[in-house]
C-alpha atoms as a PDB file:
ATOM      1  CA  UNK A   1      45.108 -70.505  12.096  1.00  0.00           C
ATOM      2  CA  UNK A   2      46.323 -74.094  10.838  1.00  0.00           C
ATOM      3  CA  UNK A   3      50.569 -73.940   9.808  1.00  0.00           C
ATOM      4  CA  UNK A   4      50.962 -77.549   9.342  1.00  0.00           C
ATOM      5  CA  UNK A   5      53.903 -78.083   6.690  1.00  0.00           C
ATOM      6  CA  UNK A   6      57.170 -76.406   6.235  1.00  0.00           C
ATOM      7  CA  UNK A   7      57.204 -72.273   5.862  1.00  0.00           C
ATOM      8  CA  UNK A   8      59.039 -69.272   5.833  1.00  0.00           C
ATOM      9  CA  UNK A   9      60.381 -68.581   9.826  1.00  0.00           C
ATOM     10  CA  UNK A  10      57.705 -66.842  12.361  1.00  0.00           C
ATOM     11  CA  UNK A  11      60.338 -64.150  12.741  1.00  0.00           C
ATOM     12  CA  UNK A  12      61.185 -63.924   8.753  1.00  0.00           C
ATOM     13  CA  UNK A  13      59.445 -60.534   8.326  1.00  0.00           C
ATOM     14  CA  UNK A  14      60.128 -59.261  11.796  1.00  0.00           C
ATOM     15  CA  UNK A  15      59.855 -55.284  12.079  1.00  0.00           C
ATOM     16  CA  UNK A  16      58.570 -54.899   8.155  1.00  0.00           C
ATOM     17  CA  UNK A  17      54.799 -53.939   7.692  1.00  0.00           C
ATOM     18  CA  UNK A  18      52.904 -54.749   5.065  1.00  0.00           C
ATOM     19  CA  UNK A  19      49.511 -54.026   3.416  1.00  0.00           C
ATOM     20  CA  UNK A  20      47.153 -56.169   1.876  1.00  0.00           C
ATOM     21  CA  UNK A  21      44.350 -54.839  -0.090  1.00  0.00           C
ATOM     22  CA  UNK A  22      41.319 -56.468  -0.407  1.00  0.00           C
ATOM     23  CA  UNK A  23      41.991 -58.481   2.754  1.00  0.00           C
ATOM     24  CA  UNK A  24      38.386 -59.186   4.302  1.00  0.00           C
ATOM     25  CA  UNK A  25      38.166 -62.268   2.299  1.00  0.00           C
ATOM     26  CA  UNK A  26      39.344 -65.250   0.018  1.00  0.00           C
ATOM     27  CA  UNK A  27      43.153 -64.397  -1.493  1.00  0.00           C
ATOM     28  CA  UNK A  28      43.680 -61.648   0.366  1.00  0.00           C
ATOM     29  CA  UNK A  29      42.640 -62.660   4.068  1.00  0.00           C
ATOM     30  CA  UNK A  30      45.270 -65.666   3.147  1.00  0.00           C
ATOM     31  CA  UNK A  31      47.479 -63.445   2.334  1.00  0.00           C
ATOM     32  CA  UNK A  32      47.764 -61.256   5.406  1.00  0.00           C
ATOM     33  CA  UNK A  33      47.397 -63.899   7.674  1.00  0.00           C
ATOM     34  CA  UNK A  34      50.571 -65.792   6.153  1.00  0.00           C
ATOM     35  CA  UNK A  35      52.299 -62.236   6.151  1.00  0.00           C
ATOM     36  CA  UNK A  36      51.418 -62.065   9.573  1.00  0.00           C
ATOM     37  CA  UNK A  37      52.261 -66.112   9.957  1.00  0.00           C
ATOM     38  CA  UNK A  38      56.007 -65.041   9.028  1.00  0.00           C
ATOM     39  CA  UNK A  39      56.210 -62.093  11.986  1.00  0.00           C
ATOM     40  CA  UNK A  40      55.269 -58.718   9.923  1.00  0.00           C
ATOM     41  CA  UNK A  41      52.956 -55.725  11.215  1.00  0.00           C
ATOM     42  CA  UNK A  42      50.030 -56.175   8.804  1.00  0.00           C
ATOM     43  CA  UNK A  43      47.218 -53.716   7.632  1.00  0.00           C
ATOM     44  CA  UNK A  44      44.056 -55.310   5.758  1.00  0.00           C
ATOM     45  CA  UNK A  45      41.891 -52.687   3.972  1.00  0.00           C
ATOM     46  CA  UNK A  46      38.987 -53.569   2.478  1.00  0.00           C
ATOM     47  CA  UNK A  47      35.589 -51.559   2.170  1.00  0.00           C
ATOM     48  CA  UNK A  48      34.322 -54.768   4.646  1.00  0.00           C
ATOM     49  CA  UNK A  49      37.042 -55.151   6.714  1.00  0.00           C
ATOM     50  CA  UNK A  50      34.808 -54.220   9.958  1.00  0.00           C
ATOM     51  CA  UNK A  51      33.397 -57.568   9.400  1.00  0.00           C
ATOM     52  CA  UNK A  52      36.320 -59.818   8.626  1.00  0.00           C
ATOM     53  CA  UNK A  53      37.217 -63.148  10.151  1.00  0.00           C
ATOM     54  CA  UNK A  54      40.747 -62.425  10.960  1.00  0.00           C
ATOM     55  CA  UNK A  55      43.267 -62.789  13.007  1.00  0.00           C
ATOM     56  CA  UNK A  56      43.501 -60.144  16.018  1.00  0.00           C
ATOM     57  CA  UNK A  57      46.927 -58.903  15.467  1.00  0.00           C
ATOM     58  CA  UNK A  58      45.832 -57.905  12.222  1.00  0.00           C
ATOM     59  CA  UNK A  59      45.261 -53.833  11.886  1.00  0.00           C
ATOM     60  CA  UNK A  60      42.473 -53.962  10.313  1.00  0.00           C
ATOM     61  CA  UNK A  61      41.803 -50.520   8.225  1.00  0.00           C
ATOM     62  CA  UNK A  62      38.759 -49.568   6.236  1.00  0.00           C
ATOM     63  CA  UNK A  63      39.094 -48.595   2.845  1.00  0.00           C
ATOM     64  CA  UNK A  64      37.228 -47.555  -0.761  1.00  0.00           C
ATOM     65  CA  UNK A  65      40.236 -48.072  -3.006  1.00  0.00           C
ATOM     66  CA  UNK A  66      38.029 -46.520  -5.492  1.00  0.00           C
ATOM     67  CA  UNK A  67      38.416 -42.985  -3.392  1.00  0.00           C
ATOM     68  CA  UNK A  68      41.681 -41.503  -3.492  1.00  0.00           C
ATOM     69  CA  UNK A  69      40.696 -39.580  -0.451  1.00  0.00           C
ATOM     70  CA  UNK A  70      40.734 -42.951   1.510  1.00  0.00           C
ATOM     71  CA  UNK A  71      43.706 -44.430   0.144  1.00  0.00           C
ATOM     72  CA  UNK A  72      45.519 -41.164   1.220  1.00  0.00           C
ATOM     73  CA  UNK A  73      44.602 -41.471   4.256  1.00  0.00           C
ATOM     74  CA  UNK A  74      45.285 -44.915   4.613  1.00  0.00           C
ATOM     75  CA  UNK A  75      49.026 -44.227   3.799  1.00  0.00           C
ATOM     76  CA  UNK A  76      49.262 -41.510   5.560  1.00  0.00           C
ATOM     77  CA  UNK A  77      47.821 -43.991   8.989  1.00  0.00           C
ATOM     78  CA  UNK A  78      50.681 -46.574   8.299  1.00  0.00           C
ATOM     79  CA  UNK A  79      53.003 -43.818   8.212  1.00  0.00           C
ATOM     80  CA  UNK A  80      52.323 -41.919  11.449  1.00  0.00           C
ATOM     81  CA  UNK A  81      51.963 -45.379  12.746  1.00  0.00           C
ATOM     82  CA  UNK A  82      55.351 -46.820  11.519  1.00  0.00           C
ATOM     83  CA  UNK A  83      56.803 -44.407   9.184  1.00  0.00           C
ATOM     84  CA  UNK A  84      57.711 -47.225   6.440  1.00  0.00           C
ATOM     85  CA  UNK A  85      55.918 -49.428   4.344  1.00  0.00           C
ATOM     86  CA  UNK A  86      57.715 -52.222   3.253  1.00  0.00           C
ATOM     87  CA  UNK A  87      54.888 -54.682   0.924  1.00  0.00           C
ATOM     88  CA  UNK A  88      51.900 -53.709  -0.393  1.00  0.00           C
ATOM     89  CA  UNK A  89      50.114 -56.608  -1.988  1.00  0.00           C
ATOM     90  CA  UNK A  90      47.340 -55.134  -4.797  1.00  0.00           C
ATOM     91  CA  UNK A  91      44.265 -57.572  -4.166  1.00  0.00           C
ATOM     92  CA  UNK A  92      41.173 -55.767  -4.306  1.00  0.00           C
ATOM     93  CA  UNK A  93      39.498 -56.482  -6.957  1.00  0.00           C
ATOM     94  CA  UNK A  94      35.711 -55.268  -8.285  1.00  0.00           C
ATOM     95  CA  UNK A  95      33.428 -57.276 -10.705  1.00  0.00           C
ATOM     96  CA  UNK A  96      32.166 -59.928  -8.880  1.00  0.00           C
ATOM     97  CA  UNK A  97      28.850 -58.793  -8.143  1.00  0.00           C
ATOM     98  CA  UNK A  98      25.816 -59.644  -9.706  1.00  0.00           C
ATOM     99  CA  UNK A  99      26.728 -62.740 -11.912  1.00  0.00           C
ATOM    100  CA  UNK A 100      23.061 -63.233 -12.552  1.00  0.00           C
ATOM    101  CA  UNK A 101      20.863 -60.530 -13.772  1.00  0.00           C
ATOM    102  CA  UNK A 102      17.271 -60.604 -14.739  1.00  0.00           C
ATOM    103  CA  UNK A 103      17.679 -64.595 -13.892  1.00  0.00           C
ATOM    104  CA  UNK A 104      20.370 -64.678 -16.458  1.00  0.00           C
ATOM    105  CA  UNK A 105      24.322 -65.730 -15.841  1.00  0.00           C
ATOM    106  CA  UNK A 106      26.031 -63.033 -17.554  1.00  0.00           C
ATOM    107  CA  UNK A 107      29.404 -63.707 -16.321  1.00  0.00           C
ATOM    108  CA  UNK A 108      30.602 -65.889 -19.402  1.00  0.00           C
ATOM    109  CA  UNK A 109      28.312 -63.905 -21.942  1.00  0.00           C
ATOM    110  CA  UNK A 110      30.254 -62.524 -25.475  1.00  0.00           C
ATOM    111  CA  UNK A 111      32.065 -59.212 -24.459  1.00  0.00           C
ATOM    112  CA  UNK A 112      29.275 -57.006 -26.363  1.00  0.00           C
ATOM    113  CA  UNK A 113      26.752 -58.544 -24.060  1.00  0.00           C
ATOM    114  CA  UNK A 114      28.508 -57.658 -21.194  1.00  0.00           C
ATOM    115  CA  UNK A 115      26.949 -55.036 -18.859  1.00  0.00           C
ATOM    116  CA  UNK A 116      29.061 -51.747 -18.507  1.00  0.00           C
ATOM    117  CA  UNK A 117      29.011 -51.557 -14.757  1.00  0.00           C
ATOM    118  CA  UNK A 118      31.418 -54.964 -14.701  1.00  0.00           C
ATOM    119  CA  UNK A 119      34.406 -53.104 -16.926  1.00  0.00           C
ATOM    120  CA  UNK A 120      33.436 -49.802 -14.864  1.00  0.00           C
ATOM    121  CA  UNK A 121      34.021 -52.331 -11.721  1.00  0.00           C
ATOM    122  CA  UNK A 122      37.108 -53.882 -12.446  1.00  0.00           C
ATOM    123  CA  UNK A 123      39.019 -51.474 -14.195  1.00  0.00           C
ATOM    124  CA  UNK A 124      38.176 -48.830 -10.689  1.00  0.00           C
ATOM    125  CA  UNK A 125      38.424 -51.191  -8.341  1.00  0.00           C
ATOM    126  CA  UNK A 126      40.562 -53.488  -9.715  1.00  0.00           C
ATOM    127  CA  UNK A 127      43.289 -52.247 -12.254  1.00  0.00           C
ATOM    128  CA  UNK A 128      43.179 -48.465 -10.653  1.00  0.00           C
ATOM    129  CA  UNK A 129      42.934 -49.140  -7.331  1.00  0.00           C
ATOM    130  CA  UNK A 130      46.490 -50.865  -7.781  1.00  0.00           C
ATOM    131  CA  UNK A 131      47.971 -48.126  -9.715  1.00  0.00           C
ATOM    132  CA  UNK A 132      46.878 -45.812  -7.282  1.00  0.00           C
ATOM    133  CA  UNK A 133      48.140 -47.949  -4.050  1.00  0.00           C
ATOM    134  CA  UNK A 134      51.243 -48.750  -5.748  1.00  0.00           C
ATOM    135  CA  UNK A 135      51.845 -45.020  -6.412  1.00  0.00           C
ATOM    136  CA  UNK A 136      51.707 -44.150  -2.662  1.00  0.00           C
ATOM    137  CA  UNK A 137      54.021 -47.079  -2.125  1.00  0.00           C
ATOM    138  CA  UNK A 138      56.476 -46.307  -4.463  1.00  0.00           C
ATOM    139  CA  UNK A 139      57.248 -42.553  -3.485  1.00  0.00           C
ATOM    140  CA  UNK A 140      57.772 -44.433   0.227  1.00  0.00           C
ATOM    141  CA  UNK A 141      59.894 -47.413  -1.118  1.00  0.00           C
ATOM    142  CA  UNK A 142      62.084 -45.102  -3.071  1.00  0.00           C
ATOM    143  CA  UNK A 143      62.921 -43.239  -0.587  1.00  0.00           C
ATOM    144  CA  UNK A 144      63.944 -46.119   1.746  1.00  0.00           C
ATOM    145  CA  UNK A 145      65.594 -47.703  -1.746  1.00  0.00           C
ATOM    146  CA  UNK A 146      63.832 -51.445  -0.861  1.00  0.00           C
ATOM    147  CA  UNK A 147      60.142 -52.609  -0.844  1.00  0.00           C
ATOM    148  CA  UNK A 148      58.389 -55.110  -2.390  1.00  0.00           C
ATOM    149  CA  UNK A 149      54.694 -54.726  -4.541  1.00  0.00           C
ATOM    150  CA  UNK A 150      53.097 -57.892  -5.666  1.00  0.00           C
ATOM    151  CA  UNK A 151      50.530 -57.383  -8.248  1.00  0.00           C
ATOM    152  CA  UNK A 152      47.777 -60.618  -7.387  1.00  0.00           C
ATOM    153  CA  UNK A 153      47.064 -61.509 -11.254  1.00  0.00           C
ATOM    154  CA  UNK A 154      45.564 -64.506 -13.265  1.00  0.00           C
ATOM    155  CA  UNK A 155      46.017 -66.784 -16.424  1.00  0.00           C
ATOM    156  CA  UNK A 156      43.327 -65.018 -17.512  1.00  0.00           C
ATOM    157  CA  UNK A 157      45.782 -62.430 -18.302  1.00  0.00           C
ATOM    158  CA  UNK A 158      46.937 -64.454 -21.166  1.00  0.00           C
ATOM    159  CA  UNK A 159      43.598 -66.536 -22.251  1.00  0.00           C
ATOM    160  CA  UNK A 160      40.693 -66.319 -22.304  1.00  0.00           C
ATOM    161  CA  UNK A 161      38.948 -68.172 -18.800  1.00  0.00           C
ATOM    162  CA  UNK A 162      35.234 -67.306 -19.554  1.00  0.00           C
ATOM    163  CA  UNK A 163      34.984 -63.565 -19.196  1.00  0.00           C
ATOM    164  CA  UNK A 164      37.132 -60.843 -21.614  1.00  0.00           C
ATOM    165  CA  UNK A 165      36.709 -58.167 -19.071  1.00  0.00           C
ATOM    166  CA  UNK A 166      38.559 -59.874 -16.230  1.00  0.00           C
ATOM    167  CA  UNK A 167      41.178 -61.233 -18.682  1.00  0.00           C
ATOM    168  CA  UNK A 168      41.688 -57.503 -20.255  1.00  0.00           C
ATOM    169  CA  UNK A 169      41.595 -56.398 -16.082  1.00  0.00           C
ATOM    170  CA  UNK A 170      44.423 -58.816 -15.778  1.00  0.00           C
ATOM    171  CA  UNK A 171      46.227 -58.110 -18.972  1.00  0.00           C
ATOM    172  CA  UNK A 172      46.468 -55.050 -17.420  1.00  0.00           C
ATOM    173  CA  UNK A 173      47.754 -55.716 -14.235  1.00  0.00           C
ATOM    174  CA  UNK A 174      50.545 -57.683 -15.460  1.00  0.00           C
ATOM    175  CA  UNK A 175      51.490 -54.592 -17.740  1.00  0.00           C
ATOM    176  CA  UNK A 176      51.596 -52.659 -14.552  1.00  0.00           C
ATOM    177  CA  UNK A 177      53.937 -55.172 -12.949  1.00  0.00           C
ATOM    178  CA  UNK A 178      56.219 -54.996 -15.694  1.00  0.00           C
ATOM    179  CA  UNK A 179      56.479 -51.056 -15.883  1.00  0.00           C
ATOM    180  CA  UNK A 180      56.356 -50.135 -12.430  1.00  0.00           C
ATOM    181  CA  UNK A 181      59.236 -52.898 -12.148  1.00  0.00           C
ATOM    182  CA  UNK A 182      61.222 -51.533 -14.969  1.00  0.00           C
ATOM    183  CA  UNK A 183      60.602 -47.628 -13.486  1.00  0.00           C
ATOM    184  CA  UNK A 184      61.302 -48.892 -10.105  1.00  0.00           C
ATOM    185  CA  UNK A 185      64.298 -51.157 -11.055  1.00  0.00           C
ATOM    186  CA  UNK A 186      67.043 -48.783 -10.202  1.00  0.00           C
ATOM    187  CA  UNK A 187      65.515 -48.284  -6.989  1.00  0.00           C
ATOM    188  CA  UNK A 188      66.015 -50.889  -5.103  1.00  0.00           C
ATOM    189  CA  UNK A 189      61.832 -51.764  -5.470  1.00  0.00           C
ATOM    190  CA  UNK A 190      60.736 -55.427  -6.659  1.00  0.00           C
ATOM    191  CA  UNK A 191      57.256 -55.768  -8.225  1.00  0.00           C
ATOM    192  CA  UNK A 192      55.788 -58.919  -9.677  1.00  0.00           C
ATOM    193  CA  UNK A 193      52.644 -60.459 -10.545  1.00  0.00           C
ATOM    194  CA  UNK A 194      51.357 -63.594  -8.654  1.00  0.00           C
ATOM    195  CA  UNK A 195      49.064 -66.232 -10.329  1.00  0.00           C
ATOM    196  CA  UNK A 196      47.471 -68.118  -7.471  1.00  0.00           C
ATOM    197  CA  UNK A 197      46.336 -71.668  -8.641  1.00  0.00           C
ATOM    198  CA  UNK A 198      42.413 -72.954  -8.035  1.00  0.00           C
ATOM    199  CA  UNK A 199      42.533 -71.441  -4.168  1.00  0.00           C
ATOM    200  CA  UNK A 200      39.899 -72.624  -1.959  1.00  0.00           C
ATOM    201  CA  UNK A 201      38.401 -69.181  -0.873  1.00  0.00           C
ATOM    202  CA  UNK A 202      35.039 -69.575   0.226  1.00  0.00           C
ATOM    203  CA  UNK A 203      33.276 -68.735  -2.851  1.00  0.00           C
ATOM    204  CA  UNK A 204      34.787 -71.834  -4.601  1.00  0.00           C
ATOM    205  CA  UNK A 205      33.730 -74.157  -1.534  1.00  0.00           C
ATOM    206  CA  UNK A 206      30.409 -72.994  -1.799  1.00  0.00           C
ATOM    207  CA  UNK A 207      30.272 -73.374  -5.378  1.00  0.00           C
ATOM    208  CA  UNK A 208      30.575 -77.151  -4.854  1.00  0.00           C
ATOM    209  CA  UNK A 209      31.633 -77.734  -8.405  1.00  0.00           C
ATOM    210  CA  UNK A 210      35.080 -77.400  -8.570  1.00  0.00           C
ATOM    211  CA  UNK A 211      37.542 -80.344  -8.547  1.00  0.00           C
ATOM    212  CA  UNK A 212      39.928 -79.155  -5.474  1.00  0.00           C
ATOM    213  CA  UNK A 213      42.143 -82.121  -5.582  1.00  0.00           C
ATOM    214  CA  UNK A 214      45.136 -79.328  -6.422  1.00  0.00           C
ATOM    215  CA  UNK A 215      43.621 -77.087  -5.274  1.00  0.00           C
ATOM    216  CA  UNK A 216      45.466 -74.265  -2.690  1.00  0.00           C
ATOM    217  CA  UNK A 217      44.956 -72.757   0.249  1.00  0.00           C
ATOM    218  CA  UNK A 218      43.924 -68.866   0.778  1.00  0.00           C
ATOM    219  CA  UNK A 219      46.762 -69.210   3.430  1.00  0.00           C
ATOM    220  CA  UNK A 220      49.241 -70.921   0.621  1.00  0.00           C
ATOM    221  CA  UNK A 221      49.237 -67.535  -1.219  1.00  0.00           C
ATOM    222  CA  UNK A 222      50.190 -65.732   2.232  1.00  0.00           C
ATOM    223  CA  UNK A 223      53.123 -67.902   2.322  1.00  0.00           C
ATOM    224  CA  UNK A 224      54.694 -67.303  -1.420  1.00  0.00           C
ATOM    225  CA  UNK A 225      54.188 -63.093  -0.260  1.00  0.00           C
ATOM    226  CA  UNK A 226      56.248 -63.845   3.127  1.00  0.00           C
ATOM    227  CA  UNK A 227      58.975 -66.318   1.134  1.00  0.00           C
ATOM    228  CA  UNK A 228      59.309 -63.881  -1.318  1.00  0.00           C
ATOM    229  CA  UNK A 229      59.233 -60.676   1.256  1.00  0.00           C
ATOM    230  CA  UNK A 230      62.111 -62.452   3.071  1.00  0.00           C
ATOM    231  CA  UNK A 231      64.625 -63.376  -0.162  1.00  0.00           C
ATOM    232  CA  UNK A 232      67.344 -60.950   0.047  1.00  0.00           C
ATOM    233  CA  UNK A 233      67.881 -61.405  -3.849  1.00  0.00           C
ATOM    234  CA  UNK A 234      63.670 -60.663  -4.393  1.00  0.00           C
ATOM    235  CA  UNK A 235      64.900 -58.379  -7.152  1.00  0.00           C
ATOM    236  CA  UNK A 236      65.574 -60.958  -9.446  1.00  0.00           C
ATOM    237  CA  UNK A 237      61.870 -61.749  -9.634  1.00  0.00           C
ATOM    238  CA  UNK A 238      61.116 -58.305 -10.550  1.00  0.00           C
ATOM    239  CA  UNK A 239      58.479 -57.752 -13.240  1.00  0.00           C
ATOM    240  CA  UNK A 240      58.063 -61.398 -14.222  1.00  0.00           C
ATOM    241  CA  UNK A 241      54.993 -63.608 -13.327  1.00  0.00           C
ATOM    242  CA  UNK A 242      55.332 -65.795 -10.251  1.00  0.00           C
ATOM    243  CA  UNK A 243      53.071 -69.354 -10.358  1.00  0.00           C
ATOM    244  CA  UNK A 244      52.378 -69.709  -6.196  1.00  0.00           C
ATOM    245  CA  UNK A 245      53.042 -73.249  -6.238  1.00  0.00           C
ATOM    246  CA  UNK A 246      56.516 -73.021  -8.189  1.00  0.00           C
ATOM    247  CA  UNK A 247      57.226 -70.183  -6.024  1.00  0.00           C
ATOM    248  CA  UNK A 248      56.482 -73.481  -2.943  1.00  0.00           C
ATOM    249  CA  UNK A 249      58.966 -75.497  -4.630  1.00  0.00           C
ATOM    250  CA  UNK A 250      61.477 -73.123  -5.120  1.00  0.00           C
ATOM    251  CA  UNK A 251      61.414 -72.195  -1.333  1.00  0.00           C
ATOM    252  CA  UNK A 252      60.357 -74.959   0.247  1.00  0.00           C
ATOM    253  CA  UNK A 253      57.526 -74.269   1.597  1.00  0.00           C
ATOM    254  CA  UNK A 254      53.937 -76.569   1.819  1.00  0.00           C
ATOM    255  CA  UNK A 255      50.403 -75.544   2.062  1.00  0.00           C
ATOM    256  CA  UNK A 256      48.689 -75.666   5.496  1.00  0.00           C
ATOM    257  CA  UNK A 257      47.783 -79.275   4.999  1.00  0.00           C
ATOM    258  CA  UNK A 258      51.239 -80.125   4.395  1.00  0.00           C
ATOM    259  CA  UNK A 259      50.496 -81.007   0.691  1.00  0.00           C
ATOM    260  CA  UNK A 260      52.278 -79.393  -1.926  1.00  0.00           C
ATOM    261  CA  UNK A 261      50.387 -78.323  -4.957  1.00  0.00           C
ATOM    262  CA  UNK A 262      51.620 -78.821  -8.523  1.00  0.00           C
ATOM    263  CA  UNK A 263      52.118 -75.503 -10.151  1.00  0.00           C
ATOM    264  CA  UNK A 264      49.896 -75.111 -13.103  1.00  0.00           C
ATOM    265  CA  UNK A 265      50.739 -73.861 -16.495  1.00  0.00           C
ATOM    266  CA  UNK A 266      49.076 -72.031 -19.927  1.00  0.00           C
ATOM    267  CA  UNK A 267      47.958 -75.782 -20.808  1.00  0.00           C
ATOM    268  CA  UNK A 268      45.992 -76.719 -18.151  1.00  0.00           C
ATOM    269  CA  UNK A 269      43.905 -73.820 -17.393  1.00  0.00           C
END
C-alpha cells in the first residue's frame, strides 16, 4: 500500500477497532486500509469480502447488511473478539447493478422511469443497512460514552447528479447523520456525513471518461476517517457534512501521491 505524503501517525488509532462496511471495494477498501494505515484493528464486511484485494491484517468478515441476522452476528464477533467498537464507517451501498437494461442506460432516466428494484436496492442496502449498523454501534458507544460513526454521503444529497433515487438515498443519509448526532450528542458519540470528492475507485478508472485531474484516492478517504478518529475534539464535527479534501487541509494530511486535492463545493458538482 503506497503512503507517500503527510498523514495521521501509524500509531494514531492504536488499540481502537473499527468497522467498515462495504469494504471489498472502491471507498470503502480505501477506507479500511487508511484506518488500518493509522494503527487500528479493522473489520471489512461486505457480502464479497472473501474475494477482496486487501491488506492481510485486515479481519475480513462476511456480511448481508440487508439481513439483520448477519449484522447481529457481526457485532456480536467484534465483541467477543475485542469487546468495544470504537468507528463504524456506513459504506455499503446497493443500486449499482444493472445500469443497462434491455440495452438501455437507465441510470439517468426521469424518476417515473426508474425500475423499482434500484429504490428497493438503495434504500435496503444503502440507507437501512446504516441505520441498522449504526444502531448496534450506538448501544456499544453509549455505553463506553465515546465512538465515532461516519455516515459516507454525496452532493447528491443536495442536487440533483443524474439519478433522484441515489440523491433521495443520500438525502437520507445525511438526515440520519444529523439525528443520530443530535440523539447521541450527550453521549459522548460523534456522527457525521463524509462527501468524498471524484475518488478513483476502480469503476471510475475503467470508465475512462472522467477528468481525474482532482481527482482522490480510495486511500485519501481512509485518511480523513483516521484524522478525524484521532481528534480528541471530533465532537465538534458532529452532525455536520465533512468535504474529504477540506477535512486534508484542515489536518494536514495529502493523498497517497502527495498531491492535495481541492475540496469541491455545491457549484462545481
Amino acid at each position: 500500500m503506497t503512503t507517500t505524503g503527510p498523514r495521521v501517525s501509524t500509531d494514531a488509532l492504536d488499540g481502537r477497532v473499527a468497522l467498515v462496511t462495504g469494504a471489498s471495494r472502491g471507498v470503502g477498501r480505501g477506507i479500511a486500509h487508511g484506518l488500518l494505515e493509522a494503527g487500528a484493528i479493522v473489520y471489512g464486511s461486505s457480502r464479497s469480502i472473501d474475494r477482496a484485494d486487501l491488506d492481510g491484517r485486515i479481519l475480513r468478515a462476511r456480511c448481508d447488511h440487508t439481513d439483520n441476522e448477519a449484522v447481529s452476528r457481526l457485532f456480536q464477533r467484534i465483541d467477543a473478539d475485542h469487546g468495544r467498537i470504537d468507528i463504524l464507517v456506513n459504506n455499503a451501498w446497493g443500486g449499482y447493478e444493472r445500469m443497462v437494461e434491455d440495452g438501455r442506460f437507465t441510470w439517468p432516466a426521469p424518476f417515473w422511469e426508474q425500475p423499482d428494484w434500484r429504490w428497493d436496492a438503495m434504500m435496503n442496502a444503502g440507507v437501512r443497512a446504516a441505520f441498522v449498523a449504526s444502531q448496534h454501534a450506538a448501544w456499544r458507544m453509549v455505553a463506553r460514552r465515546s465512538g465515532l460513526i461516519v455516515n459516507v454521503s454525496h452532493w447528491a444529497a443536495q442536487k440533483r447528479i443524474g439519478n433522484a433515487i441515489y440523491g433521495i438515498a443520500k438525502a437520507s443519509t445525511d438526515k440520519l447523520t444529523v439525528d443520530a448526532a443530535e440523539e447521541l450528542r450527550d453521549h459522548g458519540v460523534t456522527v457525521v456525513s463524509l462527501y468524498p470528492g471524484l475518488v478513483r475507485t476502480e469503476a471510475v478508472l475503467a470508465a475512462g471518461v472522467f477528468d481525474l485531474g482532482n481527482s482522490e484516492s480510495p486511500e485519501f478517504q481512509g485518511r480523513a476517517v483516521a484524522a478525524l478518529a484521532a481528534d480528541p475534539k471530533v465532537t465538534r464535527w458532529t452532525g455536520k457534512v465533512l468535504v474529504t479534501a477540506a477535512l486534508a487541509r484542515h489536518y494536514g494530511f495529502n493523498d497517497i501521491d502527495g498531491k492535495a486535492p481541492r475540496p469541491l463545493t455545491l457549484a462545481d458538482v
